[in-house]
Every structure is written in C-alpha cells, then in structure tokens.
Protein backbone atom coordinates (compact mmCIF):
# COMPACT_ATOMS: atom_id res chain seq x y z
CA UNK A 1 -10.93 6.83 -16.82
CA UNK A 2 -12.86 4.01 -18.17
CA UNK A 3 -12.49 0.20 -16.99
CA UNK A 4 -10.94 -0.05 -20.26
CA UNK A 5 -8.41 2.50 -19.33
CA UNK A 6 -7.55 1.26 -16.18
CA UNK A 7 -6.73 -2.37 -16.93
CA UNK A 8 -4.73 -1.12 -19.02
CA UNK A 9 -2.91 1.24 -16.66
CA UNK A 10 -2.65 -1.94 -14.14
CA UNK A 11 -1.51 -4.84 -17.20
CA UNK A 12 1.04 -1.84 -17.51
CA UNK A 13 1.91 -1.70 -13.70
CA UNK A 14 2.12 -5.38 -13.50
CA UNK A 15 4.22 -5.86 -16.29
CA UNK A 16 6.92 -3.06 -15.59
CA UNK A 17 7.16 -3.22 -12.04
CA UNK A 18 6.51 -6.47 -11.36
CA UNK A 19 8.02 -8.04 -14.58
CA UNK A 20 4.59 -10.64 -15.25
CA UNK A 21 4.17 -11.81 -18.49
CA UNK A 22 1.77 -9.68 -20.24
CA UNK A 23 -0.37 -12.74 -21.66
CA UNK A 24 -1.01 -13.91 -17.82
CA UNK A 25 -3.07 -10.62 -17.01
CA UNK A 26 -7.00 -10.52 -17.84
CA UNK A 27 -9.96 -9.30 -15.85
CA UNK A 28 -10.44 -12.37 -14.16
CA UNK A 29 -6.51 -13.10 -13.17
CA UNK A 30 -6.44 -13.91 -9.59
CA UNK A 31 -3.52 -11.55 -8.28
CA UNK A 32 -2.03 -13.74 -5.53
CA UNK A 33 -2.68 -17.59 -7.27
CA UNK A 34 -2.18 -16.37 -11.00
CA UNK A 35 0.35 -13.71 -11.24
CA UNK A 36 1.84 -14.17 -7.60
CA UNK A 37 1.64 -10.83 -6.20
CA UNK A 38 2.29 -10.97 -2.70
CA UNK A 39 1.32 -8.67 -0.06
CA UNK A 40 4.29 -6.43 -0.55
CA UNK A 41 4.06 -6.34 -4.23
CA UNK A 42 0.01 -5.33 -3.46
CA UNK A 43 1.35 -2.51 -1.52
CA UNK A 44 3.20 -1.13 -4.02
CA UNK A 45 0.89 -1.44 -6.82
CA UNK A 46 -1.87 0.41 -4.14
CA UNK A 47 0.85 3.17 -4.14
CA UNK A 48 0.72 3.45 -8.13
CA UNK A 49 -3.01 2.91 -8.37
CA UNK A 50 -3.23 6.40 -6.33
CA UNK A 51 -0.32 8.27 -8.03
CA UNK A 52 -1.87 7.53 -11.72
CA UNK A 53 -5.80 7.36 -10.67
CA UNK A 54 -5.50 9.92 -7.67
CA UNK A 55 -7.86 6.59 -5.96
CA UNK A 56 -6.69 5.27 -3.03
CA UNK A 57 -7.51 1.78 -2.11
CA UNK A 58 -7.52 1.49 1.47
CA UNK A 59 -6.07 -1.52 3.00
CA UNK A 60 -9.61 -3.15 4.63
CA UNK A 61 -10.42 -2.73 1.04
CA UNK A 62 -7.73 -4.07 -0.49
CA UNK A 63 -8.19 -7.20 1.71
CA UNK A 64 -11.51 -8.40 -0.39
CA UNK A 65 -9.27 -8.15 -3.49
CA UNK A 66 -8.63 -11.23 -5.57
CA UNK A 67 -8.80 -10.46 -8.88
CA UNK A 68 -7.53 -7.35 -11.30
CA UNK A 69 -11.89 -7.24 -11.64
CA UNK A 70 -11.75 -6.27 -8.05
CA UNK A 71 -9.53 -3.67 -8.45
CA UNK A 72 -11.00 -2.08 -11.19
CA UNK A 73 -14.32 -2.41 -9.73
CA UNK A 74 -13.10 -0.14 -6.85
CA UNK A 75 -11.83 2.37 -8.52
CA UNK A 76 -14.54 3.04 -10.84
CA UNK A 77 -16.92 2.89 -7.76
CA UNK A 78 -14.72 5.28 -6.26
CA UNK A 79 -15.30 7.62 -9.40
CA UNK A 80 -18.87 7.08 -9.73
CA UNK A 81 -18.87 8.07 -5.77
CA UNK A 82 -17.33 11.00 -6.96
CA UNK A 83 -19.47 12.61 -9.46
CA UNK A 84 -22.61 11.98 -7.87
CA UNK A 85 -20.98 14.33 -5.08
C-alpha cells in the first residue's frame, strides 16, 4: 500500500464508522482535538487498521499518535520493516 492508499483506507474508516465529515480529514487532522476520536473509537479503528493492512498498531504505539500522519507513518514503517526482512 502506498501512503496514498492508506489515507484513503482511514478517510474511509473515519467516515463510515465513525460518521466524520469527510472535508475534516487531512494528513495533518489531529484525531482526538479535530475529528474527536476518543480512546474507544481509537480502538476500534486499530482493529480495522489490522483487518485491511494486516499492521497492527500496538497500544504503546498508538499512545504517540496525534495525527492521521502518525498513523500512516506507522504503518508504512511497519512495511518498510517488512521487506527489508
């Protein structure tokens, strides 16, 4: 997947599951102060981040997260990780 890709996946996630207005969600949207995901909401999305991307975000990680930048940052890190392997 490309970062491209997987914004797209999460503006997708955000906006079905969690019913946020599309226009709100860009790279830099902070997830708790701009599109009010709580810590239960973060959860879930975690738990479609690793269905879709087969990534799992662990929860130490997920703690650094503010912004949809963050998350996409991990996940491509994660894939990087794993073709270098």
């Amino acid at each position: 997947m490309t970062e491209n890709e997987i914004f797209e996946f999460l503006k997708n996630v955000l906006t079905d599951y969690f019913e946020i207005d599309a226009n709100k969600i860009t790279m830099d949207a902070r997830l708790n102060e701009d599109l009010d995901v709580d810590s239960i909401d973060a959860i879930d999305m975690m738990s479609y981040i690793k269905k879709e991307t087969g990534r799992e975000i662990e929860p130490a990680q997920f703690k650094e997260v503010k912004t949809i930048r963050d998350i996409i940052d991990i996940i491509m890190k994660q894939m990087n990780n794993n073709e270098n392997n």
